[in-house]
Protein backbone atom coordinates (compact mmCIF):
# COMPACT_ATOMS: atom_id res chain seq x y z
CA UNK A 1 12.34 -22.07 -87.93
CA UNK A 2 9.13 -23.37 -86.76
CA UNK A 3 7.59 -22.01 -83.00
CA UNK A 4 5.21 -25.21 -81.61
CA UNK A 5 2.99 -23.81 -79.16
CA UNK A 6 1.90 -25.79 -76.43
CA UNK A 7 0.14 -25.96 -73.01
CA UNK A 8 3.14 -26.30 -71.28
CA UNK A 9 5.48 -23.82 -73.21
CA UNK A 10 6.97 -21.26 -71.10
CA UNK A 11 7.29 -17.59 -71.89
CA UNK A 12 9.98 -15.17 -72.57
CA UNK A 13 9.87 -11.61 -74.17
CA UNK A 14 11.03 -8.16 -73.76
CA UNK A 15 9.22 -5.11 -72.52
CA UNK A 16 9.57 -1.40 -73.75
CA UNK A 17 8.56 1.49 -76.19
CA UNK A 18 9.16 1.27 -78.96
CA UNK A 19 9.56 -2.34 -80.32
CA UNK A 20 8.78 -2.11 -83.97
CA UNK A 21 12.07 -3.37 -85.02
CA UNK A 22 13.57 -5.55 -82.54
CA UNK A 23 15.52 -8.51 -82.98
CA UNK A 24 15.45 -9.91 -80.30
CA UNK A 25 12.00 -12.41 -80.96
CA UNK A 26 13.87 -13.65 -83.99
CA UNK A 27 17.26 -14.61 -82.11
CA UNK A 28 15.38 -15.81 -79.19
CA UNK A 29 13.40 -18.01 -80.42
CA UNK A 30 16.18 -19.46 -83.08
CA UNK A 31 18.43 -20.63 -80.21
CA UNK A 32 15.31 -21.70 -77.82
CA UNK A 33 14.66 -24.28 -80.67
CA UNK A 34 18.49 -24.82 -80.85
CA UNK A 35 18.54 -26.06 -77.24
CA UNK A 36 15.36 -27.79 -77.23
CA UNK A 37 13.86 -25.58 -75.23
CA UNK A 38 9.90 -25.63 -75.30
CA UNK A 39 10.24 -21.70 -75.00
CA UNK A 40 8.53 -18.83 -76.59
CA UNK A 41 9.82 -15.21 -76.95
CA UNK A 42 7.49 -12.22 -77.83
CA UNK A 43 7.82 -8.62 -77.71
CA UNK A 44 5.67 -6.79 -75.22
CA UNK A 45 5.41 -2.68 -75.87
CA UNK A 46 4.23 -0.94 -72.83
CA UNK A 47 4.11 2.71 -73.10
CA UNK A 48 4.25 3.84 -69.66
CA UNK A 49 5.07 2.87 -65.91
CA UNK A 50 1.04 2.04 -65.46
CA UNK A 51 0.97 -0.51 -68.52
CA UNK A 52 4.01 -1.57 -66.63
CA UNK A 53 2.67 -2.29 -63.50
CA UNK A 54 -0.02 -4.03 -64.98
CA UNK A 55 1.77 -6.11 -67.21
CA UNK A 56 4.64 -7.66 -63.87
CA UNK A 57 0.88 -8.00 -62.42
CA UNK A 58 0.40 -10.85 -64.74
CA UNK A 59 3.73 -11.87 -65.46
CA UNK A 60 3.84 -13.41 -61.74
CA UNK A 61 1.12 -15.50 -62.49
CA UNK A 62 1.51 -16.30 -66.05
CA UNK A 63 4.30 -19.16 -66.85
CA UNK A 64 6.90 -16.71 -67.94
CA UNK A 65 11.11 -18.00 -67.34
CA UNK A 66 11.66 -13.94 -67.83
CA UNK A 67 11.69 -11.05 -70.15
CA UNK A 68 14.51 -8.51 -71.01
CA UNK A 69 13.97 -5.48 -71.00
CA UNK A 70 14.84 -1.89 -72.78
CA UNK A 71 13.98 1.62 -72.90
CA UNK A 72 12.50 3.48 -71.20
CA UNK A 73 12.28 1.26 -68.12
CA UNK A 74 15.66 -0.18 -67.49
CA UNK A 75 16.03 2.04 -64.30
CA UNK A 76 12.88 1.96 -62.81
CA UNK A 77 12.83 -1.85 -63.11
CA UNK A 78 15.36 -1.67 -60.36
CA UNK A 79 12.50 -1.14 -57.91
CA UNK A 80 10.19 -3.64 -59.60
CA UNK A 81 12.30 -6.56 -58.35
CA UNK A 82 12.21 -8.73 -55.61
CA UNK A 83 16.18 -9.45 -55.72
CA UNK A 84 18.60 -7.67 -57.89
CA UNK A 85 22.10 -8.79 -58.38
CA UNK A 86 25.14 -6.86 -57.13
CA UNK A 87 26.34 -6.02 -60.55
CA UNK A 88 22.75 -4.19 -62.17
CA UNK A 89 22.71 -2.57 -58.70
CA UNK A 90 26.38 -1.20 -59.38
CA UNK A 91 24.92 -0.42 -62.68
CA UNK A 92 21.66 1.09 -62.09
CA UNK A 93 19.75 -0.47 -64.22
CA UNK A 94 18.38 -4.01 -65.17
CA UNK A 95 18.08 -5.42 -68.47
CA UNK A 96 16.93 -8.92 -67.62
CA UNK A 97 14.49 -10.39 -65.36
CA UNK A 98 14.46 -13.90 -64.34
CA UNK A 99 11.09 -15.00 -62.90
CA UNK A 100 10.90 -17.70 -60.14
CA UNK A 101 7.62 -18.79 -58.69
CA UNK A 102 6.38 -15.96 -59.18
CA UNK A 103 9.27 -13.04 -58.03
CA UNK A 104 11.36 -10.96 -59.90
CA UNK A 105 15.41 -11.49 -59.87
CA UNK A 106 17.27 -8.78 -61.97
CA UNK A 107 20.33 -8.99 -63.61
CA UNK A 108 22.21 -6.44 -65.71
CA UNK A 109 23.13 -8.02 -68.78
CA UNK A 110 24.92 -5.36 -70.60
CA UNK A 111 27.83 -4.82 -69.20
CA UNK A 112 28.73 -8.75 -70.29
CA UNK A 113 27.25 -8.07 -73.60
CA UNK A 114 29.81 -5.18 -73.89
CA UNK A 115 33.70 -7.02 -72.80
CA UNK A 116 31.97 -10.33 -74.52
CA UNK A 117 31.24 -8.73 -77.53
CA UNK A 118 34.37 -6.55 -77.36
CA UNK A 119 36.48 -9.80 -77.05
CA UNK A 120 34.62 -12.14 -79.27
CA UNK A 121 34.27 -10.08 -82.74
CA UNK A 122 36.93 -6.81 -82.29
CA UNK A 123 39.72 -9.26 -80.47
CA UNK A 124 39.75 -6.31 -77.62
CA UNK A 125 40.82 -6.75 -74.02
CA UNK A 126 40.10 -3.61 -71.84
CA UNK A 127 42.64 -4.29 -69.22
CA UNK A 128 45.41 -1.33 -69.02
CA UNK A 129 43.86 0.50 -71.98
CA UNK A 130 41.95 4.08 -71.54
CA UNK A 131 38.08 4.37 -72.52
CA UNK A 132 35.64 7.10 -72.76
CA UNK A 133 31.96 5.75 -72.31
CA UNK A 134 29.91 8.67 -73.81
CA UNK A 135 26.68 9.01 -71.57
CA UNK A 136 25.55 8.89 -68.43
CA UNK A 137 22.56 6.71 -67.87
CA UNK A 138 21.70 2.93 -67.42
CA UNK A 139 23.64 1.73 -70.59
CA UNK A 140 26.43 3.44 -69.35
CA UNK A 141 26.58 2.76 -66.22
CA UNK A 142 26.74 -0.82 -67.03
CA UNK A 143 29.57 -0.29 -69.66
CA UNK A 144 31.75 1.37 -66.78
CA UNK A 145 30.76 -1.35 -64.52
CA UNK A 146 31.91 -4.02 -67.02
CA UNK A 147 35.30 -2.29 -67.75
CA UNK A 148 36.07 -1.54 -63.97
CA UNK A 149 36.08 -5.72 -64.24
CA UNK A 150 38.22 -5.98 -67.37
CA UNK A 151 40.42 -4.05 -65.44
CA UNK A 152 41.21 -0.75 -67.91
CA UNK A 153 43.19 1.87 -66.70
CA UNK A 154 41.42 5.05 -66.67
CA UNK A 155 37.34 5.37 -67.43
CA UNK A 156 36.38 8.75 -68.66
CA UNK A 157 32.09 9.31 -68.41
CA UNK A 158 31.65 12.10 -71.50
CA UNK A 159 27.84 13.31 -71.39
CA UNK A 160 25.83 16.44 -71.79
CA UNK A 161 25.06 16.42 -68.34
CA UNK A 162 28.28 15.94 -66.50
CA UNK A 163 26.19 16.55 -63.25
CA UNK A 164 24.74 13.13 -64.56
CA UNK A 165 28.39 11.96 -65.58
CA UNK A 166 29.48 12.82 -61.87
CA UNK A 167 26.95 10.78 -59.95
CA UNK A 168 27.53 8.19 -61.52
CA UNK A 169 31.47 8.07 -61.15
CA UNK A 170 30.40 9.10 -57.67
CA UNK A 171 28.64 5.73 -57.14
CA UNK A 172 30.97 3.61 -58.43
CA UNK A 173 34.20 5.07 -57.46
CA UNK A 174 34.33 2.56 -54.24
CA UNK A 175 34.07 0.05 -56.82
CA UNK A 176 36.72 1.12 -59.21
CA UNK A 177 39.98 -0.87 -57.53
CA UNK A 178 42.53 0.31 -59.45
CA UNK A 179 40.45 2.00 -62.45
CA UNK A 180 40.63 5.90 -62.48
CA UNK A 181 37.27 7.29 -63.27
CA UNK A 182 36.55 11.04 -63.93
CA UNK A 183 33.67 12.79 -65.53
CA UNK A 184 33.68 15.38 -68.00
CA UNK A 185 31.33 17.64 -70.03
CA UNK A 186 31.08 16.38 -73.82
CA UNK A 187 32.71 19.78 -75.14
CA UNK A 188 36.25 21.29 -75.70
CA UNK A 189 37.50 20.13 -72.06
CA UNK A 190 36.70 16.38 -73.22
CA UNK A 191 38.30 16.21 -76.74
CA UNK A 192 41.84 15.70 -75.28
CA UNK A 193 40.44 12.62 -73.24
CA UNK A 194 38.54 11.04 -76.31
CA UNK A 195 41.37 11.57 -78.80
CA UNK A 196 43.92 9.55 -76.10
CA UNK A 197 41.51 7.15 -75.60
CA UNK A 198 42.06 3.45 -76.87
CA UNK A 199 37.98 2.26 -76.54
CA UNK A 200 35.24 4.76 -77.33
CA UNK A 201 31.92 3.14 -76.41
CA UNK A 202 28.38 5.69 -77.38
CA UNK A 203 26.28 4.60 -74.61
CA UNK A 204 23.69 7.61 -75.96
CA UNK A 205 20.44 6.55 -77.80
CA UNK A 206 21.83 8.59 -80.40
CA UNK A 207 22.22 6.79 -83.69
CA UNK A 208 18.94 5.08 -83.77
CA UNK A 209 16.94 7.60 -85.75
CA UNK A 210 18.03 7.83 -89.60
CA UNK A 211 19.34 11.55 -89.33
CA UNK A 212 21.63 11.59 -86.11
CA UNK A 213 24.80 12.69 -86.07
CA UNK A 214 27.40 10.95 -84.51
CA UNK A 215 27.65 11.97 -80.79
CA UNK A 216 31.22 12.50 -80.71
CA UNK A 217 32.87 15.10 -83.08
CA UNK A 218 34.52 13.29 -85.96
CA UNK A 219 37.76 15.22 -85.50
CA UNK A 220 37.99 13.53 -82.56
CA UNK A 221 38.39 9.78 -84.06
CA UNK A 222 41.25 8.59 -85.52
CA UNK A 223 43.48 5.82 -86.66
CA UNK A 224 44.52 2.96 -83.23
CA UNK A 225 41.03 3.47 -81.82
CA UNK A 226 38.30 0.85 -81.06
CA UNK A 227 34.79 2.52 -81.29
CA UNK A 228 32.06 0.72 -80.13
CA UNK A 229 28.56 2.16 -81.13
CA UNK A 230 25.84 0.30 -79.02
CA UNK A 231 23.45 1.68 -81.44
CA UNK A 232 22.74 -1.17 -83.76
CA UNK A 233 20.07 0.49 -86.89
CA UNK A 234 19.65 0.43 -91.24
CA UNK A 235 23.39 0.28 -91.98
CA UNK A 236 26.39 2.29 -90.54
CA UNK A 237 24.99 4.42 -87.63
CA UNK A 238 27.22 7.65 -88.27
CA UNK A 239 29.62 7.29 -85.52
CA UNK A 240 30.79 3.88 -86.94
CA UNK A 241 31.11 5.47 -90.71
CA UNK A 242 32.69 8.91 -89.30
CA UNK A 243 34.89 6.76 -87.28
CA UNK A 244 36.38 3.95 -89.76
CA UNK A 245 36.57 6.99 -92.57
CA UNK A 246 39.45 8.39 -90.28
CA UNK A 247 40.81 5.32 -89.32
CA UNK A 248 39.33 3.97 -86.16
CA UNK A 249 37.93 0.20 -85.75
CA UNK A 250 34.56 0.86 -85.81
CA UNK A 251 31.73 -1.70 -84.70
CA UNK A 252 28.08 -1.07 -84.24
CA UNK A 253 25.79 -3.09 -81.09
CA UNK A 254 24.67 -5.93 -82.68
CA UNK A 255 27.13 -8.36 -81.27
CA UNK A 256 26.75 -6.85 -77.85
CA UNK A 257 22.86 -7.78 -77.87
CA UNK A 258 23.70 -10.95 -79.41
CA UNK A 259 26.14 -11.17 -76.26
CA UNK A 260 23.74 -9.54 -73.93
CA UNK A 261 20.30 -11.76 -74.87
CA UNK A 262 22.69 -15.04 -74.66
CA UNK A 263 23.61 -14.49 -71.18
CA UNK A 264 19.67 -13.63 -70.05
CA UNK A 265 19.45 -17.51 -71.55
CA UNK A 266 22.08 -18.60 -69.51
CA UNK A 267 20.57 -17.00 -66.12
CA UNK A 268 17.25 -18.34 -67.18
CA UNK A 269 18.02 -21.91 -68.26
CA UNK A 270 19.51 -22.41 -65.23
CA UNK A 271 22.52 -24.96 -66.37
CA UNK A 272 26.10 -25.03 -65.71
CA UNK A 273 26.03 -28.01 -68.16
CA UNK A 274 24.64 -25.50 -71.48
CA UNK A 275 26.12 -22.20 -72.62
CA UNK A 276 23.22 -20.42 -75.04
CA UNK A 277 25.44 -20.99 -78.53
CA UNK A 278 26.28 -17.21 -79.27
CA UNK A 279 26.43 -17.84 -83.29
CA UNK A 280 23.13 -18.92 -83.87
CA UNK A 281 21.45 -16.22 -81.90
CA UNK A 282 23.81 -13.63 -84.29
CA UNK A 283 22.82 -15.73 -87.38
CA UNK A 284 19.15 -14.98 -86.65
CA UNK A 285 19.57 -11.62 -86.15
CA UNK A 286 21.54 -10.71 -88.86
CA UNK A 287 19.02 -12.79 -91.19
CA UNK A 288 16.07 -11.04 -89.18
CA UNK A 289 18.01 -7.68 -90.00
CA UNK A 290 18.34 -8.14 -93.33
CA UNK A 291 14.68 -9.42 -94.00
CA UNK A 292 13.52 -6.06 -92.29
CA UNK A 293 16.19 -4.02 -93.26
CA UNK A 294 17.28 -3.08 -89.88
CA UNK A 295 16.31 -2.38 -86.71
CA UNK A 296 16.57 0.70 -84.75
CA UNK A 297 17.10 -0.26 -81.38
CA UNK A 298 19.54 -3.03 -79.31
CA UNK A 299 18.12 -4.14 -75.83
């Protein structure tokens, strides 16, 4: 893959801390040359809400089509925005900015990353099934979002905090239709739930340091369970190898940030006529991957 630079190529990238290992440049800019597109995608590491500030400063002026982005500002972005869709407002976070002369629309791509990514490598469909989303923040509250759409049956939040569990089952419960959402403490009162549950989604940051342990107790897992880890890192995270040594389907994020990135094209490009192609964006980043030998971090 070869990037041509020119005075009318339009920018793309994706801001947080840290970016050492993202894929996201290499699957980016793989499908922009795909499509034709005379698009470039960078990272952008700002460390803290004033590099922020200054960088949406010049990203109104500058010729950017949008940028993703990832910890630690998915929440705050929220306020950055001119617009923000219905479904990263349900959510509470945004993930992907679109720029348009000059104002910020966000969108929460995660959620679509998740069911996409569920349905397109593990064959899952969420409708009538129970799930436990572990965690309580921005990636989870777009996982619960996404699954109140596909229509499951019963949504348990499992975090830490279940203060932080309950607000956000709280905010969504007018949204839930007929999804049964509850909240409960990751401890003893939780490990009934989990062990029930068809889909087990870790919507934690743990997993992306080489030394966590898996955030749900491995006695927990077993054999007719879906885990989803969106974690994606240097081999198994070890949630996914806990889970598929006792049995459970086990997958780790990188399809959902394949999924996730490829609909932040879509909203950018701007044309019913192209869906981004989903295979070459996951053939770059598993090449990309393997050249580095893993990331720590999905978007």
């Amino acid at each position: 893959m070869s990037v041509h630079i020119t005075g009318r190529t339009k920018l793309a990238g994706v801001i947080g801390w840290p970016l050492d290992h993202t894929l996201s440049p290499a699957m980016h800019n793989a499908v922009y040359e795909n499509l034709g597109l005379d698009w470039v995608y960078i990272p952008l590491p700002l460390r803290d809400e004033t590099d922020l500030l200054r960088f949406l400063g010049a990203a109104r002026v500058l010729p950017f089509v949008g940028f993703n982005v990832t910890m630690p500002f998915k929440q705050v972005m929220l306020s950055m925005c001119d617009d923000v869709a219905m479904l990263a407002k349900m959510a509470g976070a945004v993930n992907a900015v679109h720029v348009v002369d000059g104002r910020f629309i966000g969108y929460n791509t995660d959620g679509r990353g998740l069911t996409e990514a569920l349905e397109l490598y593990a064959g899952f469909d969420a409708a009538d099934k129970d799930v436990a989303v572990v965690g309580a923040g921005g990636a989870a509250g777009a996982a619960v979002v996404s699954l109140i759409l596909a229509k499951a049956k019963s949504i348990s939040v499992v975090s830490r905090n279940v203060e932080n569990g309950q607000e956000l089952v709280d905010r969504l419960s007018g949204h839930a239709r007929n999804t049964q959402l509850q909240a409960l403490e990751l401890g003893s009162d939780a490990e009934e739930t989990v062990r029930s549950s068809s889909l087990i989604v870790n919507a934690t940051p743990v997993g992306m340091k080489q030394g966590d342990v898996s955030p749900v107790p491995p006695g927990w897992l077993g054999t007719g369970q879906l885990v989803f880890d969106m974690v994606y890192g240097r081999g198994e995270t070890d949630l996914v190898r806990e889970a598929r040594a006792r049995g459970a389907e086990a997958f780790d994020g990188l399809g959902m940030l394949v999924c996730q990135g490829a609909t932040a094209v879509d909203i950018w490009h701007d044309s019913a006529q192209i869906r981004t192609p989903r295979d070459v964006m996951r053939d770059a980043a598993v090449a990309a991957a393997a050249a580095a030998d893993g990331g720590e971090r999905a978007e």
